[in-house]
N, C-alpha and C. Protein backbone atom coordinates (compact mmCIF):
# COMPACT_ATOMS: atom_id res chain seq x y z
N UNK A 1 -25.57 -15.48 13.44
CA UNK A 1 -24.16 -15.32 13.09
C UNK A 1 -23.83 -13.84 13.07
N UNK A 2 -22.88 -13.32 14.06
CA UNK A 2 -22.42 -11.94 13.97
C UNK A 2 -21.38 -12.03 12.91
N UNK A 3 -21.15 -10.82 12.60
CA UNK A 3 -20.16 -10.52 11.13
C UNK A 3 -18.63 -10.73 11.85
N UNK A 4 -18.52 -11.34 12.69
CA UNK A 4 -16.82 -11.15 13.48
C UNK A 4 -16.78 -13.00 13.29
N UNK A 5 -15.64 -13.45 13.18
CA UNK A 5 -15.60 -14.75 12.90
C UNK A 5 -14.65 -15.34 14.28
N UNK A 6 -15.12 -16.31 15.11
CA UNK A 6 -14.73 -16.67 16.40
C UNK A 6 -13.25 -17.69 15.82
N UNK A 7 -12.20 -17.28 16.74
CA UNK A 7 -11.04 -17.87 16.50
C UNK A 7 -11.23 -19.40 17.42
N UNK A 8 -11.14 -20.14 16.35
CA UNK A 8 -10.22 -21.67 17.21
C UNK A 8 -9.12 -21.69 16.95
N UNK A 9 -8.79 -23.19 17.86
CA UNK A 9 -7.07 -23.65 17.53
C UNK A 9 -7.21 -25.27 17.47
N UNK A 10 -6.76 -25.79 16.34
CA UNK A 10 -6.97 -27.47 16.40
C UNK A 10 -5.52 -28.11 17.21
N UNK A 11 -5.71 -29.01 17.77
CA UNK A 11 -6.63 -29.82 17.62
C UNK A 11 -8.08 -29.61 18.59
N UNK A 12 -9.32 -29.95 17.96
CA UNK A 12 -10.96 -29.41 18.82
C UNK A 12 -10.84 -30.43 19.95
N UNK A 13 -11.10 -29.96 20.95
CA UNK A 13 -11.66 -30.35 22.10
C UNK A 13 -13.18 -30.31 21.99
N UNK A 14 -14.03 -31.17 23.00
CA UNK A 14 -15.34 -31.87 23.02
C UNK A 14 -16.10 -30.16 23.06
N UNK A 15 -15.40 -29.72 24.75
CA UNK A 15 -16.02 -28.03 24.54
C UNK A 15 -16.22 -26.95 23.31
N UNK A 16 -15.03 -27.20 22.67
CA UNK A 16 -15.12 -26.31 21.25
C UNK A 16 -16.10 -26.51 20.24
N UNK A 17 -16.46 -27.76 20.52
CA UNK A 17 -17.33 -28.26 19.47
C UNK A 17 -18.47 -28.18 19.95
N UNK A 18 -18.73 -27.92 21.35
CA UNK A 18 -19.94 -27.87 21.59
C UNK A 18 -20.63 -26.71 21.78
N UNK A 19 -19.09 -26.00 21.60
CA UNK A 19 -19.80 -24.32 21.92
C UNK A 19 -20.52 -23.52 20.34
N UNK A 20 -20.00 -24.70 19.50
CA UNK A 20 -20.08 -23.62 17.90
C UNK A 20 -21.57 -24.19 17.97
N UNK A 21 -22.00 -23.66 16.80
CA UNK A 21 -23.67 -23.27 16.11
C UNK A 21 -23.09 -23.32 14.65
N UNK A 22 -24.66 -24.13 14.00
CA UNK A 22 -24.31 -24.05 12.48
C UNK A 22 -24.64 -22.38 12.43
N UNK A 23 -24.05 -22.19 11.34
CA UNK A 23 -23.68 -20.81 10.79
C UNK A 23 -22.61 -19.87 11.74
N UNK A 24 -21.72 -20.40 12.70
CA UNK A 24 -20.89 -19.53 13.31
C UNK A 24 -19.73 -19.67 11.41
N UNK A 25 -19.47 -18.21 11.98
CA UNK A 25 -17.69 -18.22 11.01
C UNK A 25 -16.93 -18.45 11.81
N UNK A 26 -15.86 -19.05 10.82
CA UNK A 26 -14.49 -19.36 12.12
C UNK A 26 -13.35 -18.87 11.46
N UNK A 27 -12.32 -18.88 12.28
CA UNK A 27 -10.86 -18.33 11.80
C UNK A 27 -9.86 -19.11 12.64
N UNK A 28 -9.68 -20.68 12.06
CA UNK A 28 -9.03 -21.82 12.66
C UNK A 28 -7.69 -21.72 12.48
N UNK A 29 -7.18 -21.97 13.14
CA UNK A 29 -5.45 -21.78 13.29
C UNK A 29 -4.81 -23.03 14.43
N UNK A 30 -3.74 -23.72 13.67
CA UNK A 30 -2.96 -25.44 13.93
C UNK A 30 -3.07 -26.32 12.51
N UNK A 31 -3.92 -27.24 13.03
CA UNK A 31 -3.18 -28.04 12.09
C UNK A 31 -4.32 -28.95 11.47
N UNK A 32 -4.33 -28.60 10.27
CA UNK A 32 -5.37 -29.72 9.07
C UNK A 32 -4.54 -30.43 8.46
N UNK A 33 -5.45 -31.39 8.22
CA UNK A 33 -5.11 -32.93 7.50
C UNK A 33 -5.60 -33.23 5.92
N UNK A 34 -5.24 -33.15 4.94
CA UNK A 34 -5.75 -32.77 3.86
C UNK A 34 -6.14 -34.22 3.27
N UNK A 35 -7.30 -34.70 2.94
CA UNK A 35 -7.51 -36.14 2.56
C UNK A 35 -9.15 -36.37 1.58
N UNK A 36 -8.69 -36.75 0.21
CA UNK A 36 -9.81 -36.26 -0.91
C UNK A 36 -10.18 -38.16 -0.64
N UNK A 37 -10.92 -38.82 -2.00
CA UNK A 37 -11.29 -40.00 -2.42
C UNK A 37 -10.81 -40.94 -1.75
N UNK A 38 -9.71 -41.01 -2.71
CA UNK A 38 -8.96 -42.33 -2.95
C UNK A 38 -8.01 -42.17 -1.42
N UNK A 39 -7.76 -41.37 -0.95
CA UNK A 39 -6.99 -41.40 0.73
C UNK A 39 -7.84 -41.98 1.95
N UNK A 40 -9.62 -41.27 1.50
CA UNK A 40 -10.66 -41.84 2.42
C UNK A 40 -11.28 -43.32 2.40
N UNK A 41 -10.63 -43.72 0.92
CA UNK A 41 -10.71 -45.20 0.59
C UNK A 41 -9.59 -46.14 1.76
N UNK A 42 -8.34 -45.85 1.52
CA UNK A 42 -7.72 -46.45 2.12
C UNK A 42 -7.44 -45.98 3.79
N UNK A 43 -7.89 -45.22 4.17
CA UNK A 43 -7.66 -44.75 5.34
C UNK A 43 -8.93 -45.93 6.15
N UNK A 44 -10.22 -46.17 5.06
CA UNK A 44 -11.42 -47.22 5.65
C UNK A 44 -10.50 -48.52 5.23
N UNK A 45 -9.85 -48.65 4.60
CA UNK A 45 -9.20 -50.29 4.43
C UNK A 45 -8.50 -50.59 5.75
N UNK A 46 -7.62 -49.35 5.94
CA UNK A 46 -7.03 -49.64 7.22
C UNK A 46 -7.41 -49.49 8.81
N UNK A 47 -8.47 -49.16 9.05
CA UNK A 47 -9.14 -49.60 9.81
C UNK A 47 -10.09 -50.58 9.71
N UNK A 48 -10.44 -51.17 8.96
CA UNK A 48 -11.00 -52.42 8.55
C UNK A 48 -10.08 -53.60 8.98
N UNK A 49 -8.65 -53.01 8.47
CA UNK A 49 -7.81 -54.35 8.91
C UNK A 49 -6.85 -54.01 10.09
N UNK A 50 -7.63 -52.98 10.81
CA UNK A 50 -7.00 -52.71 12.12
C UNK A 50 -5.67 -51.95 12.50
N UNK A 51 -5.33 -51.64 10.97
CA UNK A 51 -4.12 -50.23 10.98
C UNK A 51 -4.00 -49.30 11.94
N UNK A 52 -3.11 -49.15 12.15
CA UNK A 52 -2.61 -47.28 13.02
C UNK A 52 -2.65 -46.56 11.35
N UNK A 53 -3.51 -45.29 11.87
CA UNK A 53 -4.11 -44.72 11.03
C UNK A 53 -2.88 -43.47 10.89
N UNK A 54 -2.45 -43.00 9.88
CA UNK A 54 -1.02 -42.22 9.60
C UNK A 54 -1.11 -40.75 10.73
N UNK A 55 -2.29 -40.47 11.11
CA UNK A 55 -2.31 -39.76 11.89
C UNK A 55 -3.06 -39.38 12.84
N UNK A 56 -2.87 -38.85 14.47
CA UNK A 56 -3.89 -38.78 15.24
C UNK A 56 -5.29 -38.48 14.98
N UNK A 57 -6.60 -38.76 15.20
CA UNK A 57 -7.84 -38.59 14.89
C UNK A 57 -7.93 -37.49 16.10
N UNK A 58 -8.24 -38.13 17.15
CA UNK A 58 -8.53 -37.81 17.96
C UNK A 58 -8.79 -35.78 18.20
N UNK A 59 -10.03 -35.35 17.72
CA UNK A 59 -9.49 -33.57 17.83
C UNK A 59 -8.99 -32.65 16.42
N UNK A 60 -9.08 -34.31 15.48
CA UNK A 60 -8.46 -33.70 14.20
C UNK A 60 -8.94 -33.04 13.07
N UNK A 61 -9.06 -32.30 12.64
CA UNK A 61 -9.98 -32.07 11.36
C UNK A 61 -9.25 -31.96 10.27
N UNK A 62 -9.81 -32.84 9.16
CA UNK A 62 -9.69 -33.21 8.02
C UNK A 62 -10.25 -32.29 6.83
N UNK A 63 -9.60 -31.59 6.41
CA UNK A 63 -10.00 -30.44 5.18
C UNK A 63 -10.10 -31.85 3.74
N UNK A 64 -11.09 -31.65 3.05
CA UNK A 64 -11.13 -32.40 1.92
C UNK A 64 -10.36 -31.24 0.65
N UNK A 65 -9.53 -31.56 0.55
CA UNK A 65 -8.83 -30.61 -0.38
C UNK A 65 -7.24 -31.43 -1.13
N UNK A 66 -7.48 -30.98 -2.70
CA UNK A 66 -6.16 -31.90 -3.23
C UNK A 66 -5.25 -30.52 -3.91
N UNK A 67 -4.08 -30.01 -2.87
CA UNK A 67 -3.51 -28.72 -3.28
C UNK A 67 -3.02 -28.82 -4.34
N UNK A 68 -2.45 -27.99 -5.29
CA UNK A 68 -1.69 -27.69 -6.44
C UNK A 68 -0.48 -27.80 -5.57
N UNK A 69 0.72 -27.81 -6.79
CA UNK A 69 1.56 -27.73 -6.41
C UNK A 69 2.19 -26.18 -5.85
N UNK A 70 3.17 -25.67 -5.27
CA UNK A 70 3.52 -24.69 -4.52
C UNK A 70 3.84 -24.31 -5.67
N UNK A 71 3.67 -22.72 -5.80
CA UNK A 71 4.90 -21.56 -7.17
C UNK A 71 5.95 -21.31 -5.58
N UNK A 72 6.91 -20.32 -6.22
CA UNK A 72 7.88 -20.59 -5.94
C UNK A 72 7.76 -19.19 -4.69
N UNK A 73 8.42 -20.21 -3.30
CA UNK A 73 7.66 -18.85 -2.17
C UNK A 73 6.77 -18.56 -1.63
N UNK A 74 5.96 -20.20 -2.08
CA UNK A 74 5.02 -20.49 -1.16
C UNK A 74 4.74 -21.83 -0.96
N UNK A 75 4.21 -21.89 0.43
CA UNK A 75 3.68 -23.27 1.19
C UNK A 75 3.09 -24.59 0.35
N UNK A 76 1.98 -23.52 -0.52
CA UNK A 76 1.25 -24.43 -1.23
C UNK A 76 0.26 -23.74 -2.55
N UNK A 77 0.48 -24.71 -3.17
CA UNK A 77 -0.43 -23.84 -4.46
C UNK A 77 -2.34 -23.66 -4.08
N UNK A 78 -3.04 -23.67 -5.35
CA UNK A 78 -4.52 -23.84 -5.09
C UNK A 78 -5.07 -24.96 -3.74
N UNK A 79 -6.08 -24.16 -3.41
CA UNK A 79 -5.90 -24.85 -1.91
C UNK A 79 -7.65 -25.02 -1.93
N UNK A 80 -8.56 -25.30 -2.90
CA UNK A 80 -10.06 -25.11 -2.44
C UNK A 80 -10.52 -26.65 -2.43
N UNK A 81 -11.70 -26.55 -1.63
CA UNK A 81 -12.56 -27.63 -1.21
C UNK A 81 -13.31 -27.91 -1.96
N UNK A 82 -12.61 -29.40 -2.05
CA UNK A 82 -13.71 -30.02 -2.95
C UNK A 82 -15.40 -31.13 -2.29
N UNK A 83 -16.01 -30.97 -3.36
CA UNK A 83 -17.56 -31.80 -2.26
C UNK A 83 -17.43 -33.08 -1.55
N UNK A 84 -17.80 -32.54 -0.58
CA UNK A 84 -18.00 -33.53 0.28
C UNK A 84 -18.94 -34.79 -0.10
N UNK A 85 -19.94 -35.09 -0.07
CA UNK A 85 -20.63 -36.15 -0.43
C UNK A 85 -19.95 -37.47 -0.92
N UNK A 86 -18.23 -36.97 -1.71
CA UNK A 86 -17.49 -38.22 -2.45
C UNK A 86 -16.59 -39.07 -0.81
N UNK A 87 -17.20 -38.10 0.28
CA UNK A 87 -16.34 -39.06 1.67
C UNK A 87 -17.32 -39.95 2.52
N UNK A 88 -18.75 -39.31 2.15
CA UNK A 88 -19.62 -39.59 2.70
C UNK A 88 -20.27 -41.39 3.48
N UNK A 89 -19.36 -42.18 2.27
CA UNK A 89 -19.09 -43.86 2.63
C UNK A 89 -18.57 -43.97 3.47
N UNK A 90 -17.12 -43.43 3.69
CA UNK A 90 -16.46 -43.58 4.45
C UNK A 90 -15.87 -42.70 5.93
N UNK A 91 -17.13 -41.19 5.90
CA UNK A 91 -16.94 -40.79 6.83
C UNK A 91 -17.56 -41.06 8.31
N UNK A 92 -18.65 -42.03 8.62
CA UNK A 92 -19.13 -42.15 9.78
C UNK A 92 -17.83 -43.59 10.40
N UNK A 93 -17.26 -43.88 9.79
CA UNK A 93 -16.17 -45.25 9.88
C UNK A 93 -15.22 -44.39 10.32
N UNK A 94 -14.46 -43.66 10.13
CA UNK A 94 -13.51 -42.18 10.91
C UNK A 94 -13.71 -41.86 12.09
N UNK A 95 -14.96 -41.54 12.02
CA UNK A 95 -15.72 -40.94 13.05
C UNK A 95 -15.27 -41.84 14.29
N UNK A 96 -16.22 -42.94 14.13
CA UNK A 96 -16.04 -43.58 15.25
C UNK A 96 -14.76 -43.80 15.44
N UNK A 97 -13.70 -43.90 15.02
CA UNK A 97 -12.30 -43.83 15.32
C UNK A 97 -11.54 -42.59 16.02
N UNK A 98 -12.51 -41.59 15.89
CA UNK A 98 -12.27 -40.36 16.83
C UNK A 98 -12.29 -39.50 15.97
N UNK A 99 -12.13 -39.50 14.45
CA UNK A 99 -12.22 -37.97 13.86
C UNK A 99 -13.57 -37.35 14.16
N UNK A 100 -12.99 -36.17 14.52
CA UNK A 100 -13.91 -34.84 15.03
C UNK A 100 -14.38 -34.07 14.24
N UNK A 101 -13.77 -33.34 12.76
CA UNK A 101 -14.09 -32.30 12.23
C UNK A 101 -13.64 -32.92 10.83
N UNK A 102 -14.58 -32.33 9.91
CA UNK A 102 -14.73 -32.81 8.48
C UNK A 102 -14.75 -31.02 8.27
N UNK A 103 -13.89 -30.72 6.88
CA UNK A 103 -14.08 -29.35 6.04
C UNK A 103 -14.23 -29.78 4.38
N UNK A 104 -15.16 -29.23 3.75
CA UNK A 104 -15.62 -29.32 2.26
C UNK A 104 -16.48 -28.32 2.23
N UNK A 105 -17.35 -29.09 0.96
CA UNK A 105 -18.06 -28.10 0.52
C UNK A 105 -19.39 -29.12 0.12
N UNK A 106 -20.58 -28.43 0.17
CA UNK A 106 -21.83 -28.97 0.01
C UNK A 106 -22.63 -29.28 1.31
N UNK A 107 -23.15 -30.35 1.21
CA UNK A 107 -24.42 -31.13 2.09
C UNK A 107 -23.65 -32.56 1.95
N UNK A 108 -24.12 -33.03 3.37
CA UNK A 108 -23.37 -34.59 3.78
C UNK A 108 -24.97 -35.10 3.86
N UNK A 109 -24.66 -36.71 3.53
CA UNK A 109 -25.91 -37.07 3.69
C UNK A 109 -26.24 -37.81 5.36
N UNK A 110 -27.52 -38.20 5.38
CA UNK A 110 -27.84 -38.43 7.04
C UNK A 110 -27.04 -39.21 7.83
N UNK A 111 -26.36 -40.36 7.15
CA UNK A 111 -25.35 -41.27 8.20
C UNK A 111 -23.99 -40.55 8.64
N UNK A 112 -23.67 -39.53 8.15
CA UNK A 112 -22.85 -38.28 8.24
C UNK A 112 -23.48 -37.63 9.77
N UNK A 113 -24.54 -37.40 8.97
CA UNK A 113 -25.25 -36.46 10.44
C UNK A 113 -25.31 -36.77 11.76
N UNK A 114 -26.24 -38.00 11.54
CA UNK A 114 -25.56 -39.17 12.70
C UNK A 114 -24.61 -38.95 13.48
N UNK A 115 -23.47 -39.48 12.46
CA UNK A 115 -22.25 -39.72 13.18
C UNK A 115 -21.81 -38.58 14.06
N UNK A 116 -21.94 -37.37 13.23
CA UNK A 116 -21.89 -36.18 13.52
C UNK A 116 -22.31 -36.17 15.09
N UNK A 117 -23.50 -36.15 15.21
CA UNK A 117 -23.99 -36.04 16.46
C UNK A 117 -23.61 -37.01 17.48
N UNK A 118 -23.51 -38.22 17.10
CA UNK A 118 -23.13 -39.36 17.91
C UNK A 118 -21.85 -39.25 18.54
N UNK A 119 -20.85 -38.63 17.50
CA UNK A 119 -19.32 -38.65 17.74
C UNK A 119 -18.85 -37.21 18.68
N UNK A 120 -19.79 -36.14 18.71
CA UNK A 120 -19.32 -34.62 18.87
C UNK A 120 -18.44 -34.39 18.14
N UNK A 121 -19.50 -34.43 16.66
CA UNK A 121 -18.02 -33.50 15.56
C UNK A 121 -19.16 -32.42 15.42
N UNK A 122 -17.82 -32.29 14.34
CA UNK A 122 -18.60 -31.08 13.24
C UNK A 122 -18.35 -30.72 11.89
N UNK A 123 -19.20 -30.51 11.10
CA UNK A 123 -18.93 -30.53 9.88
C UNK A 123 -19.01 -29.17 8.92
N UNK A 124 -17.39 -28.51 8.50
CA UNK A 124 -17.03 -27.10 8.75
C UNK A 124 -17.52 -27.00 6.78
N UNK A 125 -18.14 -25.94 6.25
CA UNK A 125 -18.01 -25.70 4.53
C UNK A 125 -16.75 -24.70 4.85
N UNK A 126 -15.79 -25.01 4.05
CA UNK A 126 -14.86 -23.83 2.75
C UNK A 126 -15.51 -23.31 2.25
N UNK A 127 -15.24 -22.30 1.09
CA UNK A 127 -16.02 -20.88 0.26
C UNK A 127 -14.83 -22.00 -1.03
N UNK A 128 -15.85 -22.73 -2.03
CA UNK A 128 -15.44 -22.99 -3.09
C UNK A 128 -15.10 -21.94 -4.14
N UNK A 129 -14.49 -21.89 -4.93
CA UNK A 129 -13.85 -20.94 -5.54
C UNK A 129 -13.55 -19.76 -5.33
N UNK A 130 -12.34 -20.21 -4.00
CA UNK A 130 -11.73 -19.15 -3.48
C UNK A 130 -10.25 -20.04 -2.98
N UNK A 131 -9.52 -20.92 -3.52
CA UNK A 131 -8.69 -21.24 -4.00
C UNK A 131 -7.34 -20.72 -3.56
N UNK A 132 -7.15 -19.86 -4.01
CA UNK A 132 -5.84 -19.31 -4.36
C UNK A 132 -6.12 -18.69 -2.47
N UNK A 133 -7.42 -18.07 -2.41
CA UNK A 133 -7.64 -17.19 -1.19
C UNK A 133 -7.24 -18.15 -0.24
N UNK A 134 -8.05 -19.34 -0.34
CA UNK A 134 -6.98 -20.63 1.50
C UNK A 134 -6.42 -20.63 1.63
N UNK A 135 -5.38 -20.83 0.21
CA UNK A 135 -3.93 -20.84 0.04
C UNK A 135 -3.02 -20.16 0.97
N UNK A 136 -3.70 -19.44 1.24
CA UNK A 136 -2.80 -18.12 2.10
C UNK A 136 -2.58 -17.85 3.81
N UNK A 137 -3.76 -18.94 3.94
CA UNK A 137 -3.98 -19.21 4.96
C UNK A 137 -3.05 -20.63 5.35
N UNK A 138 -2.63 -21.03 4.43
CA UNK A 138 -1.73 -21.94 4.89
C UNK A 138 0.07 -22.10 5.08
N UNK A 139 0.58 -21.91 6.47
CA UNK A 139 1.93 -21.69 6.45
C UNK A 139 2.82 -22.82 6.24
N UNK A 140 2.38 -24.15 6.00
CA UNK A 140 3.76 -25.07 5.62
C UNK A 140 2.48 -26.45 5.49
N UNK A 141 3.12 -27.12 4.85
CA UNK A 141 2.63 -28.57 4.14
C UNK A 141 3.70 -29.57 3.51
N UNK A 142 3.36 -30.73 4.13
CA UNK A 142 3.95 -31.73 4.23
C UNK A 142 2.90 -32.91 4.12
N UNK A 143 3.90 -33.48 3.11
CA UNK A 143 3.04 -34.98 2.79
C UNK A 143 3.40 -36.20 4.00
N UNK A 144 1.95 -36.79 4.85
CA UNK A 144 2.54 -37.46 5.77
C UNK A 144 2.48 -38.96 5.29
N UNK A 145 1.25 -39.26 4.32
CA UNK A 145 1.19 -40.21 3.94
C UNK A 145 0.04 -40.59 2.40
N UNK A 146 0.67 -41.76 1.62
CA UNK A 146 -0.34 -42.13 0.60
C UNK A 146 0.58 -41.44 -0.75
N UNK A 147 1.83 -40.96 -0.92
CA UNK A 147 2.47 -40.17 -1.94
C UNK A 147 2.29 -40.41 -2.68
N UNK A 148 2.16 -41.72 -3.31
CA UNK A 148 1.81 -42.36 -4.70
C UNK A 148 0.15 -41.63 -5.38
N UNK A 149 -0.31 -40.48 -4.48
CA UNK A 149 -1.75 -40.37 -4.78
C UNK A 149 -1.43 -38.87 -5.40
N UNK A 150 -0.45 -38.27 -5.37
CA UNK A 150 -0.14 -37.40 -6.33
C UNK A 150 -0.85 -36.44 -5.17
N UNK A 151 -1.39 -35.31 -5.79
CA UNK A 151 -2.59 -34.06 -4.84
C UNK A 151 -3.31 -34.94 -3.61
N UNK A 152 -3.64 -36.55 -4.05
CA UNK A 152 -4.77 -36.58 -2.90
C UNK A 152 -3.89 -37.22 -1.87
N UNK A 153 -2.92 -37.24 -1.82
CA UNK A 153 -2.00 -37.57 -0.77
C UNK A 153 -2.42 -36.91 0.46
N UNK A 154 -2.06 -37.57 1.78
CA UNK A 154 -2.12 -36.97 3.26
C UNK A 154 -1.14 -35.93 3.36
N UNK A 155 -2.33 -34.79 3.58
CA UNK A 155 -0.76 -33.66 3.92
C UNK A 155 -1.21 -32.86 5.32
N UNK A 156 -0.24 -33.02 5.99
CA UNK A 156 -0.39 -31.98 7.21
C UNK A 156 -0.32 -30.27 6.89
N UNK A 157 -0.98 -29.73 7.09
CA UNK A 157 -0.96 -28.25 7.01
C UNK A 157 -1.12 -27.43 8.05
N UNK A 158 -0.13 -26.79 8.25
CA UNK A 158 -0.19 -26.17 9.47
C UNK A 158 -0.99 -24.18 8.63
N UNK A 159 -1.97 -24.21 9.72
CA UNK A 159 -2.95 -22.97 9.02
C UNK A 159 -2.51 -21.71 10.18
N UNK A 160 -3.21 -20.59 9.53
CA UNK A 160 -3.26 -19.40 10.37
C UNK A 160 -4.62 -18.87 10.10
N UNK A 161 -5.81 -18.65 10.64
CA UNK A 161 -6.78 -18.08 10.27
C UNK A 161 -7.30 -18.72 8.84
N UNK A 162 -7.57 -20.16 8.69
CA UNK A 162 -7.89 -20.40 7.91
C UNK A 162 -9.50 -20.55 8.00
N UNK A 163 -10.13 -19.46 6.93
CA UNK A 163 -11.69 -19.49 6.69
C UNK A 163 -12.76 -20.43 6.52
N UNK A 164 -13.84 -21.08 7.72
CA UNK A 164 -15.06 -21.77 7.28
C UNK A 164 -15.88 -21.16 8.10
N UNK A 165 -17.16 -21.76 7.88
CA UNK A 165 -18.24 -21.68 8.52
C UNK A 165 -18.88 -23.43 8.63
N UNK A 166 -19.37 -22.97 10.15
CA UNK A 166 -20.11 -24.40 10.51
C UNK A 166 -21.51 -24.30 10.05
N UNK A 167 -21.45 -25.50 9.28
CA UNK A 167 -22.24 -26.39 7.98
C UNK A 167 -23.15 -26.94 9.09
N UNK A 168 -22.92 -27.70 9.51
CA UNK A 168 -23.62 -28.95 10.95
C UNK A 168 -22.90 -29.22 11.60
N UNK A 169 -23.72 -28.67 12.64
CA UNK A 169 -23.27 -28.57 14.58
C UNK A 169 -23.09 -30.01 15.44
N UNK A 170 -22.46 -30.22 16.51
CA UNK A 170 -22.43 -31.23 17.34
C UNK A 170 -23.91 -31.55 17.19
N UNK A 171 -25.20 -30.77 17.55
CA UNK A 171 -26.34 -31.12 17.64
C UNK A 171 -27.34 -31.35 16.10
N UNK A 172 -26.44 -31.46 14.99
CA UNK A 172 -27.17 -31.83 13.77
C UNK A 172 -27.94 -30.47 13.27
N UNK A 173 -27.97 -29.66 14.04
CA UNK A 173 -27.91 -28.20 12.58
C UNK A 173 -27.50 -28.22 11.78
N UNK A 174 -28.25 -28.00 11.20
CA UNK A 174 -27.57 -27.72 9.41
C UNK A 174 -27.79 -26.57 8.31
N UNK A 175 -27.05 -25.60 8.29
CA UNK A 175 -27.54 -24.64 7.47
C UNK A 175 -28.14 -25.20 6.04
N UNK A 176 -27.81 -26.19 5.23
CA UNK A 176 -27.96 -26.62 4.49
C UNK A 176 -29.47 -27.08 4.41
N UNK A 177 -30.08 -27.47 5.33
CA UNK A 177 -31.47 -27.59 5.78
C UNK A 177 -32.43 -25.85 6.26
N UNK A 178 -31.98 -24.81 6.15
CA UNK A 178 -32.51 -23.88 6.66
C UNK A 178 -33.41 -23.11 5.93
């Protein structure tokens, strides 16, 4: 990992994902999907019962994050990643539906990894308690779906240079293992 952090743009294409390495930094800019617990609960109900899913998969990456509310003059309030492991049921079921990119924080366990590899994703860490710092990285947010979930609602966020590093690669690297 050089100290310069390689710019993407979502939505990922198969190439983008195949070009990163666990431990690249990134500086992602388009559009995240913000979706904690209880959203990854019902997002698996509805593909279970064969739903159109509230938003394209296909290329998409899903930040696990439940924002604060906005102060006044900005997009969005506290913006940090919470652990991953609480999607972990329901993230290889996504997957195969086409989601590409998972963002949190921690270690995913092996049916994650899997999928990971099986699907050409990738699975990006946030810098937990740095909060207020994502925040900033995010220029507008909108709830697309699930409102009744308060924070863990679906929100589209459109980012500019928003900060991770790849956790585990298309090929199942894992810094987390290193």
């Amino acid at each position: 990992m050089s100290g310069e952090r390689i710019r993407v743009t979502t939505p990922f294409s198969d190439g983008a994902i195949k070009s990163l390495a666990a431990g690249d930094a990134l500086s992602i800019s388009g559009v995240l999907y913000t979706a904690r617990d209880a959203a990854h609960k019902r997002l698996a109900e509805m593909a279970s019962s064969g739903m159109k899913m509230p938003f394209e998969f296909d290329g998409a990456a899903v930040y696990y994050a439940g924002p604060t509310p906005a102060r006044p003059g900005a997009a969005i309030g506290s913006a940090g990643p919470t652990t991953s492991g609480r999607m972990d049921a329901y993230s290889p079921t996504l997957m195969a539906l086409g989601l590409r990119v998972m963002i949190g924080k921690g270690s995913r366990n092996a049916d994650v990894k899997r999928a990971i590899i099986e699907h050409c994703g990738l699975y990006l860490a946030a810098t937990g308690g740095a909060a207020a710092l994502i925040a900033r990285s995010v220029k507008s947010s909108e709830v697309i779906a699930f409102p009744d979930l308060g924070t863990e609602a679906i929100r589209r966020l459109v980012v500019e240079n928003f900060p991770a590093i790849v956790a585990i690669d298309s090929a199942g690297r894992d810094v987390y293992e290193r």
